[in-house]
Structures are given as structure tokens and as C-alpha cells.
N, C-alpha and C. Protein backbone atom coordinates (compact mmCIF):
# COMPACT_ATOMS: atom_id res chain seq x y z
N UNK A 1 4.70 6.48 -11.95
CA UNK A 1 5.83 5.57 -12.09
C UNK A 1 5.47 4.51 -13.13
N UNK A 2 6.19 4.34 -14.04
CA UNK A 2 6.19 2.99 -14.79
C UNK A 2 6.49 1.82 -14.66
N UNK A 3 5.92 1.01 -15.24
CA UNK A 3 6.53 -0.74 -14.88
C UNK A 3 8.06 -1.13 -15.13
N UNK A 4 9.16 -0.89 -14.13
CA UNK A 4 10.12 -1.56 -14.75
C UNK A 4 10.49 -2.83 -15.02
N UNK A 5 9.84 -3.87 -15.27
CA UNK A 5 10.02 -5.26 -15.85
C UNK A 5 8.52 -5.22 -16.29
N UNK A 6 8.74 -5.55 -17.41
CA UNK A 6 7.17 -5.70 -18.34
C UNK A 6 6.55 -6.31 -17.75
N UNK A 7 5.07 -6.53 -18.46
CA UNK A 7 4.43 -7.73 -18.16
C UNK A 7 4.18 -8.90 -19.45
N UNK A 8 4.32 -9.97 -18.64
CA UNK A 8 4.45 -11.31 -19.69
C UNK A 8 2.79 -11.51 -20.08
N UNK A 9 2.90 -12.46 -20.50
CA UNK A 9 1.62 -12.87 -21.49
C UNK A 9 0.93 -14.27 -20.12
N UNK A 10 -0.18 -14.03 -19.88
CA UNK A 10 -0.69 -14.71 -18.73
C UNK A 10 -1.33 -15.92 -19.67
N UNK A 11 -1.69 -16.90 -18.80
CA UNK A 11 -2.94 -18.03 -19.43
C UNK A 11 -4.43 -17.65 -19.79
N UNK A 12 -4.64 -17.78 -21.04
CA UNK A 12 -5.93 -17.15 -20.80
C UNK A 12 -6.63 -18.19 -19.60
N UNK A 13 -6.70 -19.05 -19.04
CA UNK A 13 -7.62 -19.51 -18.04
C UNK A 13 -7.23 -18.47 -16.76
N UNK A 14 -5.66 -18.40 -16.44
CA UNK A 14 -5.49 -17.68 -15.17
C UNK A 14 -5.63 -16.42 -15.67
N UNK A 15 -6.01 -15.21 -16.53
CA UNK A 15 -6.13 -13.99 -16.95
C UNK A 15 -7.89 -14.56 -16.29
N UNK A 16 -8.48 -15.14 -16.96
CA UNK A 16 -10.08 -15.61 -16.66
C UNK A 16 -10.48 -15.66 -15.48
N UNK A 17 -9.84 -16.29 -14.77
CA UNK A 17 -10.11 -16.37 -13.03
C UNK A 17 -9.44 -15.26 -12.20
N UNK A 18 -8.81 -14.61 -12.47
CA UNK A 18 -8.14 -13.65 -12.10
C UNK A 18 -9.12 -11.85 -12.29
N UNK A 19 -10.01 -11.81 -13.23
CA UNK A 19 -10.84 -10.97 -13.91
C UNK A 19 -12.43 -11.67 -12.67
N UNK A 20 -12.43 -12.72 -12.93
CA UNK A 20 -13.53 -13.49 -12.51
C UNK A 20 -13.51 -13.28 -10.58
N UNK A 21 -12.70 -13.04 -10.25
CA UNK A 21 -12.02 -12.88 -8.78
C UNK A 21 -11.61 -11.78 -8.07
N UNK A 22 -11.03 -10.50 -9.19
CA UNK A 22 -11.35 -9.15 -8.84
C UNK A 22 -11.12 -8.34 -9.77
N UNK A 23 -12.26 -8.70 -10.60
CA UNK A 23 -12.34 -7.88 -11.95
C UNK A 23 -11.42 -7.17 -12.76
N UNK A 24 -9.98 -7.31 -12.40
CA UNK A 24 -8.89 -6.84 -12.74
C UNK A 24 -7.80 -7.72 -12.74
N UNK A 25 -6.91 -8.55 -13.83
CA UNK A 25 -5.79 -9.40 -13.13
C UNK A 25 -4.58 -8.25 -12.52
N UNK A 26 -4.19 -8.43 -11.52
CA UNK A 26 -3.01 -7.77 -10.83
C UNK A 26 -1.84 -7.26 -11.33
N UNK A 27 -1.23 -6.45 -11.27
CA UNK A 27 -0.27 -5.99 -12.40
C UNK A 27 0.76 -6.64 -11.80
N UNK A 28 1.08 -7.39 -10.09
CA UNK A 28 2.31 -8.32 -9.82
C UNK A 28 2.12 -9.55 -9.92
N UNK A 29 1.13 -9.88 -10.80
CA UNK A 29 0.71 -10.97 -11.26
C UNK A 29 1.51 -11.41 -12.74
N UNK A 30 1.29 -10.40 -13.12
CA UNK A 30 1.39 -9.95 -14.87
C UNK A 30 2.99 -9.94 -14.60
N UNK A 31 3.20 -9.34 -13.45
CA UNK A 31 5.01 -9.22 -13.45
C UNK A 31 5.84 -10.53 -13.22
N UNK A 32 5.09 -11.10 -12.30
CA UNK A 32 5.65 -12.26 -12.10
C UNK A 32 5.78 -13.56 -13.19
N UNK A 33 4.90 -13.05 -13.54
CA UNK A 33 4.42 -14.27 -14.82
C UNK A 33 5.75 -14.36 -15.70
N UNK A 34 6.69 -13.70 -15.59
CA UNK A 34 7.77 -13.63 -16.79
C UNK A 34 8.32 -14.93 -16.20
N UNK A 35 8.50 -15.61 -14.63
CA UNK A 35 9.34 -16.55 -14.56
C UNK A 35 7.94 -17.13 -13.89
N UNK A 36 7.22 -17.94 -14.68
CA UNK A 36 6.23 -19.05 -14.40
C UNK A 36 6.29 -19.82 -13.18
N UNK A 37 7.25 -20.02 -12.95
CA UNK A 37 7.84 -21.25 -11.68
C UNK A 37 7.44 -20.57 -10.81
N UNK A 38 8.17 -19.53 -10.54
CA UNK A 38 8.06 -18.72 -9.22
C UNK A 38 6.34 -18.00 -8.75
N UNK A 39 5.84 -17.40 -10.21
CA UNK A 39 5.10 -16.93 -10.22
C UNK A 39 3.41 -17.70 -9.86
N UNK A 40 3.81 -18.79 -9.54
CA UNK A 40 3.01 -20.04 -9.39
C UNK A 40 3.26 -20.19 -7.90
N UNK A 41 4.55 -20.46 -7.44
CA UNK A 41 4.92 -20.64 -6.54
C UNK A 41 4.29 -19.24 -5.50
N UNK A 42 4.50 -18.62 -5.82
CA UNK A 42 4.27 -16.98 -4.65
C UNK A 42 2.22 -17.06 -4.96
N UNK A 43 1.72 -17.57 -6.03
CA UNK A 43 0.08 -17.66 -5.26
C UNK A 43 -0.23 -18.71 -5.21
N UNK A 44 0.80 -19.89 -4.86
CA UNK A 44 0.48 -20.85 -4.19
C UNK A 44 0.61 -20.51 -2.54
N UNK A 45 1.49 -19.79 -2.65
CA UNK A 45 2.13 -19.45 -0.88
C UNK A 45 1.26 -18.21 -0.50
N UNK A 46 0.74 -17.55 -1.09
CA UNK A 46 -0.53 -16.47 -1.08
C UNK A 46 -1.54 -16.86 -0.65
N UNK A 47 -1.58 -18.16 -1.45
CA UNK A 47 -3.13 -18.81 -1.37
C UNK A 47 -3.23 -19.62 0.20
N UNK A 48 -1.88 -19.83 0.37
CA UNK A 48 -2.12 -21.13 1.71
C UNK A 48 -1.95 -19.66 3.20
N UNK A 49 -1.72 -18.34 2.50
CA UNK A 49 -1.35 -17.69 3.40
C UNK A 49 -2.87 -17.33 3.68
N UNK A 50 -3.30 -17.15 3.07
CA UNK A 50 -5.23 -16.74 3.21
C UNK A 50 -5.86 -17.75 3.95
N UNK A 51 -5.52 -18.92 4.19
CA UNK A 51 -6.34 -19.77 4.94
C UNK A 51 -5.47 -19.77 6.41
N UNK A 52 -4.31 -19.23 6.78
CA UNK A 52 -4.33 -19.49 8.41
C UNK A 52 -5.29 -18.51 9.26
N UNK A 53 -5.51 -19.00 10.30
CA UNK A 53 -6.65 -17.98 11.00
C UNK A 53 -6.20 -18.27 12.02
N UNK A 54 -5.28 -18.43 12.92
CA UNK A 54 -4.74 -18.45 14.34
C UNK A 54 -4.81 -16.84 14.67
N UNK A 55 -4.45 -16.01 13.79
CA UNK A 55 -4.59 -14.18 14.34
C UNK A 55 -5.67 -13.84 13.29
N UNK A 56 -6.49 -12.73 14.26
CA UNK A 56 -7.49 -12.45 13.39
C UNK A 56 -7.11 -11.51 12.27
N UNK A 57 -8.44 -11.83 11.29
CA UNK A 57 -7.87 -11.31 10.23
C UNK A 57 -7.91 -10.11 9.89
N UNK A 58 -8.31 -9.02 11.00
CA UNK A 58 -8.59 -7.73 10.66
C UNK A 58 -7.43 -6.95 11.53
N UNK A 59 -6.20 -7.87 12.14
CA UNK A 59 -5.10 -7.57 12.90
C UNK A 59 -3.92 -7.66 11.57
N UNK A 60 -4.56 -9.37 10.74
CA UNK A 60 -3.48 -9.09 9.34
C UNK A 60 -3.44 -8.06 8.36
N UNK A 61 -4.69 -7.70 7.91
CA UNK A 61 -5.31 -6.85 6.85
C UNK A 61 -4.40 -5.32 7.47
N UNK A 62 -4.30 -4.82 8.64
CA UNK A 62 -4.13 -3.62 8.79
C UNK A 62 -2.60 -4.01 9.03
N UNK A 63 -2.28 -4.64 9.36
CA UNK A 63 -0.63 -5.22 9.65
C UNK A 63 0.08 -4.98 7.95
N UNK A 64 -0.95 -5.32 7.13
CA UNK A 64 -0.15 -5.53 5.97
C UNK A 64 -0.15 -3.98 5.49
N UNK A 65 -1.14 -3.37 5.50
CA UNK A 65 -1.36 -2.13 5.20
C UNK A 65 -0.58 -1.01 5.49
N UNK A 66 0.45 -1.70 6.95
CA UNK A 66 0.74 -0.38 7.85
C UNK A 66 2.45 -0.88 7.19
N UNK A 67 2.64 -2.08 6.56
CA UNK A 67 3.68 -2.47 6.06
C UNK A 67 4.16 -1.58 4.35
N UNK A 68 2.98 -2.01 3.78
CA UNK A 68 2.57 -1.01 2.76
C UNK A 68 2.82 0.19 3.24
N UNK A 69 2.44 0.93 3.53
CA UNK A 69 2.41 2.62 3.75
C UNK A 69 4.03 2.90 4.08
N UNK A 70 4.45 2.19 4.85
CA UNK A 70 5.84 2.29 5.47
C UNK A 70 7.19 2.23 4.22
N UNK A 71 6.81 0.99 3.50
CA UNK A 71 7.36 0.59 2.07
C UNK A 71 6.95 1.54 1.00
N UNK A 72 5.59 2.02 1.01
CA UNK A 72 5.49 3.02 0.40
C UNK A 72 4.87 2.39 -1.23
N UNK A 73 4.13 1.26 -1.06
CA UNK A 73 3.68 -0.14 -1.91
C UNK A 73 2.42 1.30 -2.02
N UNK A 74 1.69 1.66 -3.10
CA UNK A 74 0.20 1.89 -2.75
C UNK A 74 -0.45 0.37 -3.58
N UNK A 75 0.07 -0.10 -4.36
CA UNK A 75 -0.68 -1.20 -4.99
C UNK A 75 -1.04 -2.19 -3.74
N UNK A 76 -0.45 -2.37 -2.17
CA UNK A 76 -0.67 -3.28 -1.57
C UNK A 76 -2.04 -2.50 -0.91
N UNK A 77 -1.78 -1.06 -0.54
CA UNK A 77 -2.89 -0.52 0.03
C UNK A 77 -4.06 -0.85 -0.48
N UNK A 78 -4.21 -0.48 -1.93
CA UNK A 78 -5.19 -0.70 -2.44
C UNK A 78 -5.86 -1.75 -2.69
N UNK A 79 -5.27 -2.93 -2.73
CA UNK A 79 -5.81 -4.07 -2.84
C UNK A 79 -6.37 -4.37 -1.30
N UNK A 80 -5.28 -4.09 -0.35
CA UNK A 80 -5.80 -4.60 1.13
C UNK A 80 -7.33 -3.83 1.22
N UNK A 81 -7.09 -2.46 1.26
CA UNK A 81 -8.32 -1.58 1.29
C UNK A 81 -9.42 -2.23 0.26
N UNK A 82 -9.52 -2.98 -0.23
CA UNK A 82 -10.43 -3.72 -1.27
C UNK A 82 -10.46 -5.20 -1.07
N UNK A 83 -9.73 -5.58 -0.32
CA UNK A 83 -10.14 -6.20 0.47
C UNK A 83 -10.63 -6.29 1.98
N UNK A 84 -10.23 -5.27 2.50
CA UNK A 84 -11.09 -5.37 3.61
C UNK A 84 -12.16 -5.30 3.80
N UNK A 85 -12.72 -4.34 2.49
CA UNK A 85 -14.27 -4.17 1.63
C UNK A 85 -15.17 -5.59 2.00
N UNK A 86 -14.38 -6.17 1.15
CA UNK A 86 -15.22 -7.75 0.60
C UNK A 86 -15.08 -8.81 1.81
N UNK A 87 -13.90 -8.30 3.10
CA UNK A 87 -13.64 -9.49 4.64
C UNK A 87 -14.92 -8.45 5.42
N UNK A 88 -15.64 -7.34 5.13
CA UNK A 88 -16.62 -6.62 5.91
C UNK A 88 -15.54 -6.55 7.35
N UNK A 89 -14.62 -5.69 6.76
CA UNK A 89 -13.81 -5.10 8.31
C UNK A 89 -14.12 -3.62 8.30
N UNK A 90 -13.57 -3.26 9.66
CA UNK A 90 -14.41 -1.93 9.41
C UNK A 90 -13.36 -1.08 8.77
N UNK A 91 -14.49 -0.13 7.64
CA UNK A 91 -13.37 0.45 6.64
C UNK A 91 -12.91 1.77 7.08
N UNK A 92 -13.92 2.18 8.09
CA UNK A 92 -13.26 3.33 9.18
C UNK A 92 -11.56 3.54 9.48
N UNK A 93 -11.61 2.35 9.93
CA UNK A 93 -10.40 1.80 10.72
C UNK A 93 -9.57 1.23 9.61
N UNK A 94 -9.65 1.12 8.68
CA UNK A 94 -9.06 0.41 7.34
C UNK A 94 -8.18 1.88 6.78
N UNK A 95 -9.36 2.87 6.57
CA UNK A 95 -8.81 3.94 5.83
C UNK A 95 -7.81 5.07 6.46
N UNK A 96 -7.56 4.38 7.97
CA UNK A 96 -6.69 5.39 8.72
C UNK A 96 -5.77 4.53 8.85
N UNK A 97 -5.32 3.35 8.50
CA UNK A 97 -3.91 2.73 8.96
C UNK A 97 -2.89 3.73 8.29
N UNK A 98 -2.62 4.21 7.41
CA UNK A 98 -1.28 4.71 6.95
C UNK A 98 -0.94 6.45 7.78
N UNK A 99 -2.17 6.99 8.61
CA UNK A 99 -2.05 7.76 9.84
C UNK A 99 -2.33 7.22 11.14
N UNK A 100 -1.79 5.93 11.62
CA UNK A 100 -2.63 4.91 12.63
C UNK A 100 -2.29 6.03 13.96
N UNK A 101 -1.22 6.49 13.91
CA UNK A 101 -0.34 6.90 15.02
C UNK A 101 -1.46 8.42 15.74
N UNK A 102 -1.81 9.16 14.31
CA UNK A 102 -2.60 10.25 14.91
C UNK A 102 -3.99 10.11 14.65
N UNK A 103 -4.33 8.61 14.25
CA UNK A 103 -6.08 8.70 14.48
C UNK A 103 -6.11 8.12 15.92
N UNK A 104 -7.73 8.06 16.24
CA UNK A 104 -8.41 7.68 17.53
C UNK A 104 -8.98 6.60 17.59
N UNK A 105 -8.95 5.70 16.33
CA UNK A 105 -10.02 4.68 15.73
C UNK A 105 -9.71 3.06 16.73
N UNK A 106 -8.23 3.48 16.74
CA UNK A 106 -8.02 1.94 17.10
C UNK A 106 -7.64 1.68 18.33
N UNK A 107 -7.76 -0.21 18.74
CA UNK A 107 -7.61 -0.22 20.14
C UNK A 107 -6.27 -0.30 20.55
N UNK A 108 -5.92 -0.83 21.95
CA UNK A 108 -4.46 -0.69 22.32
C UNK A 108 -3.85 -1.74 21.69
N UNK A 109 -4.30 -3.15 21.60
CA UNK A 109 -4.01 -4.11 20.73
C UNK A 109 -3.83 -4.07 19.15
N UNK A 110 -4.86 -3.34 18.46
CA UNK A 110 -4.44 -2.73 17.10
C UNK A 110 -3.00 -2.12 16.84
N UNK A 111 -3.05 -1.13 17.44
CA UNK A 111 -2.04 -0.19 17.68
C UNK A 111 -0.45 -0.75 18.33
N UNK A 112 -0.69 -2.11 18.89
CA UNK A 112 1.05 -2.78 18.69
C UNK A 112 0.81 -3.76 17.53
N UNK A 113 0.02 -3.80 17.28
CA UNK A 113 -0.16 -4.74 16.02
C UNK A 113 0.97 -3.64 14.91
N UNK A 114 -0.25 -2.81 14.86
CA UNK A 114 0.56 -1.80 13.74
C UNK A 114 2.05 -1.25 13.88
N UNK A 115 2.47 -1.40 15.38
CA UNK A 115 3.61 -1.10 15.73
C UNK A 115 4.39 -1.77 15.42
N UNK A 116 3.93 -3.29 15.55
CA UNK A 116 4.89 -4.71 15.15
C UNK A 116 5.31 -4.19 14.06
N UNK A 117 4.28 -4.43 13.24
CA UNK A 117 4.49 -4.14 11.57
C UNK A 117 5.68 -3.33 10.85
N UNK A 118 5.25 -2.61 11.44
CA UNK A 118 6.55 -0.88 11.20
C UNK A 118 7.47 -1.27 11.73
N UNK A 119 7.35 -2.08 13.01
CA UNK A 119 8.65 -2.41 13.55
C UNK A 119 9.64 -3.52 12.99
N UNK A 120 8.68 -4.24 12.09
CA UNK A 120 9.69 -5.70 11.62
C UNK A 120 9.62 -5.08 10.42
N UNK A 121 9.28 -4.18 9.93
CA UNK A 121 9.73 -3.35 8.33
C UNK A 121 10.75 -2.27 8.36
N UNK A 122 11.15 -1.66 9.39
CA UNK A 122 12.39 -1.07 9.58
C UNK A 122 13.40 -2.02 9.42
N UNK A 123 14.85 -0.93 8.76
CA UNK A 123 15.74 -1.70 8.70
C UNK A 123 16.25 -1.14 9.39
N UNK A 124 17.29 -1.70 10.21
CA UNK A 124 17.00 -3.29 10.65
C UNK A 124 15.88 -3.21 11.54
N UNK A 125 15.56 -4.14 11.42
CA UNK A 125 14.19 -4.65 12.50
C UNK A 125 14.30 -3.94 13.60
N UNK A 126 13.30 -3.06 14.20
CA UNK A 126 13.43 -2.81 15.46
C UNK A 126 12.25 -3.26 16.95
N UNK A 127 12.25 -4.48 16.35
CA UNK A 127 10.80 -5.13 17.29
C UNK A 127 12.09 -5.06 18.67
N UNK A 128 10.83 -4.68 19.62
CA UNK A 128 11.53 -4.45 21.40
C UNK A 128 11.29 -6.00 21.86
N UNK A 129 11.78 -6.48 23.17
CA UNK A 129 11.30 -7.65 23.78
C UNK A 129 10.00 -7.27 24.67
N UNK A 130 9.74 -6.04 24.55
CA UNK A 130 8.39 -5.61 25.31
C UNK A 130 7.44 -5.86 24.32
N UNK A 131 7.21 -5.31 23.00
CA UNK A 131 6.27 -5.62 22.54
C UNK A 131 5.83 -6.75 22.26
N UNK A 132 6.94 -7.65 21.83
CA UNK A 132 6.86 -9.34 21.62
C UNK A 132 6.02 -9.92 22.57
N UNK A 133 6.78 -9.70 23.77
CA UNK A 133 6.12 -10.05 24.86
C UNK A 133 4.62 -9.04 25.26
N UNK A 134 4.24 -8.06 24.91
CA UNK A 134 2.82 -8.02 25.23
C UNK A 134 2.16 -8.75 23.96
N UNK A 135 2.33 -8.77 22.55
CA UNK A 135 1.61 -9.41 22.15
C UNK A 135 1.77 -11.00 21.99
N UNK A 136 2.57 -11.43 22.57
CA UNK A 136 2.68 -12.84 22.82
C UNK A 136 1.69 -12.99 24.15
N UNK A 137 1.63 -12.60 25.13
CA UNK A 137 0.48 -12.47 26.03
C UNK A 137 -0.78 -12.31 25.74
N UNK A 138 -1.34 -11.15 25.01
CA UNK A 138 -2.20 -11.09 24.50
C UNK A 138 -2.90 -12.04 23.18
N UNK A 139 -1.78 -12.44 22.54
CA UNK A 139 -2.37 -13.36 21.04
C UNK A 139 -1.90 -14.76 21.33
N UNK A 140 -1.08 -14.98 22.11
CA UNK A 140 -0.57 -16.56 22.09
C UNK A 140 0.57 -16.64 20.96
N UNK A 141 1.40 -17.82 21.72
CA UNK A 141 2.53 -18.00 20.16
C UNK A 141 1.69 -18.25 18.74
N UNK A 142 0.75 -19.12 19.16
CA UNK A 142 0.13 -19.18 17.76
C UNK A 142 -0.01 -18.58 16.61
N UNK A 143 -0.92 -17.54 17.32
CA UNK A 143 -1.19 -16.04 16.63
C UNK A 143 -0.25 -14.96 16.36
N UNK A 144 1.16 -15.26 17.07
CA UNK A 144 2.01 -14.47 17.24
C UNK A 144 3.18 -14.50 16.07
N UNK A 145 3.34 -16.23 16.19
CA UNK A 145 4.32 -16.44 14.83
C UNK A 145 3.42 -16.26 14.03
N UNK A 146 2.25 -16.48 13.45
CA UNK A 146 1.14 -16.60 12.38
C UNK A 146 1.50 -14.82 11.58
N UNK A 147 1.07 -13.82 12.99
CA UNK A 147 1.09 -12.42 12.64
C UNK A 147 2.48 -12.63 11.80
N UNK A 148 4.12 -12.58 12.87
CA UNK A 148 5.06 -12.55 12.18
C UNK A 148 5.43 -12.67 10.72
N UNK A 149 4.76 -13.98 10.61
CA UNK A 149 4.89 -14.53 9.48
C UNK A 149 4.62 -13.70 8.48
N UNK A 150 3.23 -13.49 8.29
CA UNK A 150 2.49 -12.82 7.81
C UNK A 150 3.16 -11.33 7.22
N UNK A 151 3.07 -10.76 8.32
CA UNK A 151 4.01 -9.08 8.33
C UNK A 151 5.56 -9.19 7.12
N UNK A 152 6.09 -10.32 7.29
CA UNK A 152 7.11 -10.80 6.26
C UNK A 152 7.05 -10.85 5.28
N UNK A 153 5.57 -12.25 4.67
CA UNK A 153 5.27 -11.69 3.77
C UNK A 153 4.88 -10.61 3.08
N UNK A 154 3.96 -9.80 3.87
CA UNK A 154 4.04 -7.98 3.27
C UNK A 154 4.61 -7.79 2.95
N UNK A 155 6.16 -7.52 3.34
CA UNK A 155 7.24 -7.19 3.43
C UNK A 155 7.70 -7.61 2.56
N UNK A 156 7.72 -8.80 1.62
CA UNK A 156 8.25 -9.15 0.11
C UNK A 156 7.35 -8.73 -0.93
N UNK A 157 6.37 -8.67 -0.56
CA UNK A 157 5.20 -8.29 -1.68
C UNK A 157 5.53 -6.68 -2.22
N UNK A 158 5.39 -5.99 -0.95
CA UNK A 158 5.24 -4.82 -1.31
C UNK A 158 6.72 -4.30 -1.95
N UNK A 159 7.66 -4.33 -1.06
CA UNK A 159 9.23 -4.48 -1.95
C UNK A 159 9.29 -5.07 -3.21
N UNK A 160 8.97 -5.98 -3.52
CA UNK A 160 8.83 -6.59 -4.22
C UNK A 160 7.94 -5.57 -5.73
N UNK A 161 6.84 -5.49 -5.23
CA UNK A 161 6.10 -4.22 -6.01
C UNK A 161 6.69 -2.83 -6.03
N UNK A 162 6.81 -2.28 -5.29
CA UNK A 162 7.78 -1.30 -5.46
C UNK A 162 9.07 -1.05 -6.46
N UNK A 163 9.79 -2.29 -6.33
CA UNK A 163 10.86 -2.36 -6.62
C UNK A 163 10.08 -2.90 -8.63
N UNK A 164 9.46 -3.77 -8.47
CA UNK A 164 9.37 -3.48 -9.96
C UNK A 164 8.04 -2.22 -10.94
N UNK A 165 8.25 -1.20 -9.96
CA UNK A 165 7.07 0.35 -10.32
C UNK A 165 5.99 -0.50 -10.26
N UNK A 166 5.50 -1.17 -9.35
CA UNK A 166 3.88 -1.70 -9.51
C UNK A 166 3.44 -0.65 -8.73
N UNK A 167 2.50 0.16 -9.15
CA UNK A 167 1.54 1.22 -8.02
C UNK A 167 -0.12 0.38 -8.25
N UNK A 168 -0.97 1.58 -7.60
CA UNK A 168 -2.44 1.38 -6.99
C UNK A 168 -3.03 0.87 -8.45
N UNK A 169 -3.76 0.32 -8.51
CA UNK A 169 -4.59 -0.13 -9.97
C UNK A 169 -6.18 0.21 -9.47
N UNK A 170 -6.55 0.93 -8.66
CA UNK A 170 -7.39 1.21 -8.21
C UNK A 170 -8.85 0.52 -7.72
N UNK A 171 -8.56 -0.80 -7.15
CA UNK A 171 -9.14 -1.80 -6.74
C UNK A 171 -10.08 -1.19 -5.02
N UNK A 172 -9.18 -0.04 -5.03
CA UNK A 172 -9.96 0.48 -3.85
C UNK A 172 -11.15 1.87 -4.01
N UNK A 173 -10.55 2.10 -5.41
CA UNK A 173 -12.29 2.83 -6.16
C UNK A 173 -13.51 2.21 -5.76
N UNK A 174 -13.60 1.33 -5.37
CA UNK A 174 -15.25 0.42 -4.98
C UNK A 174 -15.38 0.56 -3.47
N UNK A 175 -14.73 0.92 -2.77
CA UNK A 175 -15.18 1.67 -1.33
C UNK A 175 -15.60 3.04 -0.82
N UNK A 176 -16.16 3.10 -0.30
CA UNK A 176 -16.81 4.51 0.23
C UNK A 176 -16.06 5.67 1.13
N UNK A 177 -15.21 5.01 1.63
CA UNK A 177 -14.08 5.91 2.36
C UNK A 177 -12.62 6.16 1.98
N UNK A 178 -12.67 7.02 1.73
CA UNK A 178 -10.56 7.16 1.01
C UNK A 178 -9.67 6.71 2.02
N UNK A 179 -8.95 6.53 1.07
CA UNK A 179 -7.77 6.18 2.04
C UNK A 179 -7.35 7.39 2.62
N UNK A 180 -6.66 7.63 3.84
CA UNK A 180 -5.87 8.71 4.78
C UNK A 180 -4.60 8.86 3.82
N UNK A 181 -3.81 9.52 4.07
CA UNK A 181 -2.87 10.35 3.57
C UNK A 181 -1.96 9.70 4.62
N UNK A 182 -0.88 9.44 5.09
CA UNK A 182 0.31 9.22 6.09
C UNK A 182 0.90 10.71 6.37
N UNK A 183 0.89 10.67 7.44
CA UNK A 183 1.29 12.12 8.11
C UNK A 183 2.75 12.37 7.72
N UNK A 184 2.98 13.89 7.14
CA UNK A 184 4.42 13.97 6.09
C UNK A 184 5.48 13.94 7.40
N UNK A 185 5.26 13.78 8.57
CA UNK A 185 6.14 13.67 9.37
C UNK A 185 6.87 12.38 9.88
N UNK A 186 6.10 11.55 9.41
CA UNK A 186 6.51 10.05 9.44
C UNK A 186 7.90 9.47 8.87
N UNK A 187 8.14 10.15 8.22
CA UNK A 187 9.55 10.13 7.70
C UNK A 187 9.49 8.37 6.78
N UNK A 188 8.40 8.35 6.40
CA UNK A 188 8.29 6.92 5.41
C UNK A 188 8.19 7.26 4.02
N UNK A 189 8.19 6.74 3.10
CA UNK A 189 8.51 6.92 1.84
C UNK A 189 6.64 7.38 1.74
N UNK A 190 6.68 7.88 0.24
CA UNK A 190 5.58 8.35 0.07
C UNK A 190 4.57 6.95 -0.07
N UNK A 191 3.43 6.88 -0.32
CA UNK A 191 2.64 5.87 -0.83
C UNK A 191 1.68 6.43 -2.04
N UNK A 192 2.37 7.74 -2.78
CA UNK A 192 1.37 8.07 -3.90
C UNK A 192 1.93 7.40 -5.03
């Protein structure tokens, strides 16, 4: 797939720190950059999104992933999967989110995590008052709006990428385990 909205001309300081940070600047970086304002604005709200820690972060990382796969983003996979690298989560369990449903890897808590996910990325939303309520039990509101939140943002990123042909830039070449394939029965868009 090709880029449908070019990419603009970055700062050389933010092209510099961006190379300096993961050896590659981001191609929805490069996209965004055409409207500066915004494009400032979304890794400012990126950046403040990386510092909440009320839900752990290896419940967000696969939350976003299972959002990705569903959207059918591989550029989010790949970056998450490259980052989960560098958060030392386990990449076992990293490289099966987009088959979460038919691996064995994860716990019962993972597994509504990932359910949330899929579930607030369907249209329309199909989160139950059961699941809310077990993981509001289990995580606290805290952690609960935090996840929400979170899963949302996925949810613009990867649309967002999608929608302007951003695919994988291969940021997840530096890990040792491939990513899983999503089972063709899932009825989700592809993620190749």
C-alpha cells in the first residue's frame, strides 16, 4: 500500500531525535507533520499518554496491539512489538496478541483485557456490563478509565494510519520472535 497523503518536510532537530529514539523517524510522524499544530499536539498527547501507570503497562502494550490487528494498522503492531522489546515484556505473549483467542499464553485477566480492546474497537462498541464490571473489580476505576482511555487512543492512531496507507516500517525486525498471523477466521481486516 502507498502513502496516501505525502510526507512533509520534518525539523531537522525533530527528524534528529526521532532517528536518535528509534533509529527511524515514523512515517505518522512524517504524515502528520503537513499540519504542524496538530502534529505537535498528538506527541504531546502521546507523550503524556506514556507516563500514566495506574494499568500496567504490559495490559496497555497488548490492548493496543489487539486494537491494531482488529483495525488492521500493522505499523501500530510493529512499533508496539518493538516496543515491548525495549518495556522487557514478554515477547512470547507479545507475538501472539493478533491470535490471542487461540493461543494458551495468556491469563484470564489478559484475555478481557484483549477482549475490552476488540470490544471498544467494534463498531459500534460492543463492551458488555459484565466485562466492565469484572475488570473494574479486578483493576479499579483507576486503571480502568486509564485502560479505556488508552484503547481509544489506539483506536485513532491506528485508523488514523490506516486511513492515510501508513503500514509496518519494520521496527519489529530487532526482535527474536515474529509476529503470529491473526486467525483468517476472525473476520478482521488483514494486518499485512
Amino acid at each position: 500500500m502507498a502513502l496516501r497523503v505525502p510526507k512533509a518536510e520534518l525539523t531537522t532537530e525533530f527528524r534528529e531525535s526521532m532517528i536518535k529514539q528509534l533509529g527511524a523517524v515514523p512515517e505518522p510522524d512524517e504524515v502528520l507533520w503537513n499540519n504542524p499544530r496538530l502534529a505537535e499536539a498528538n506527541r504531546e498527547f502521546a507523550a503524556n499518554v506514556g507516563t500514566w501507570d495506574a494499568a500496567d503497562a504490559s495490559l496497555k502494550t497488548f490492548a493496543h496491539m489487539a486494537v491494531a490487528a482488529q483495525v488492521g494498522c500493522s505499523w501500530c503492531l510493529d512499533v508496539n512489538y518493538f516496543l515491548a522489546l525495549n518495556q522487557k515484556l514478554d515477547l512470547a505473549k507479545a507475538s501472539q496478541v493478533p491470535r490471542w483467542r487461540k493461543s494458551e499464553v495468556f491469563t484470564p485477566l489478559e484475555r478481557d483485557v484483549l477482549e475490552y480492546a476488540e470490544a471498544m474497537t467494534s463498531t459500534p462498541p460492543t463492551v458488555t456490563d459484565e466485562l466492565s464490571a469484572s475488570l473494574l473489580d479486578r483493576l479499579g476505576p483507576a486503571a480502568l478509565v486509564e485502560l479505556t482511555v488508552f484503547i481509544g487512543f489506539a483506536n485513532m492512531a491506528a485508523r488514523c494510519n490506516t486511513a492515510h496507507g501508513i503500514t509496518s516500517q519494520g521496527y519489529s525486525d530487532a526482535c527474536e520472535i515474529p509476529l503470529a498471523e491473526r486467525p483468517e477466521t476472525s473476520g478482521a481486516a488483514s494486518t499485512a
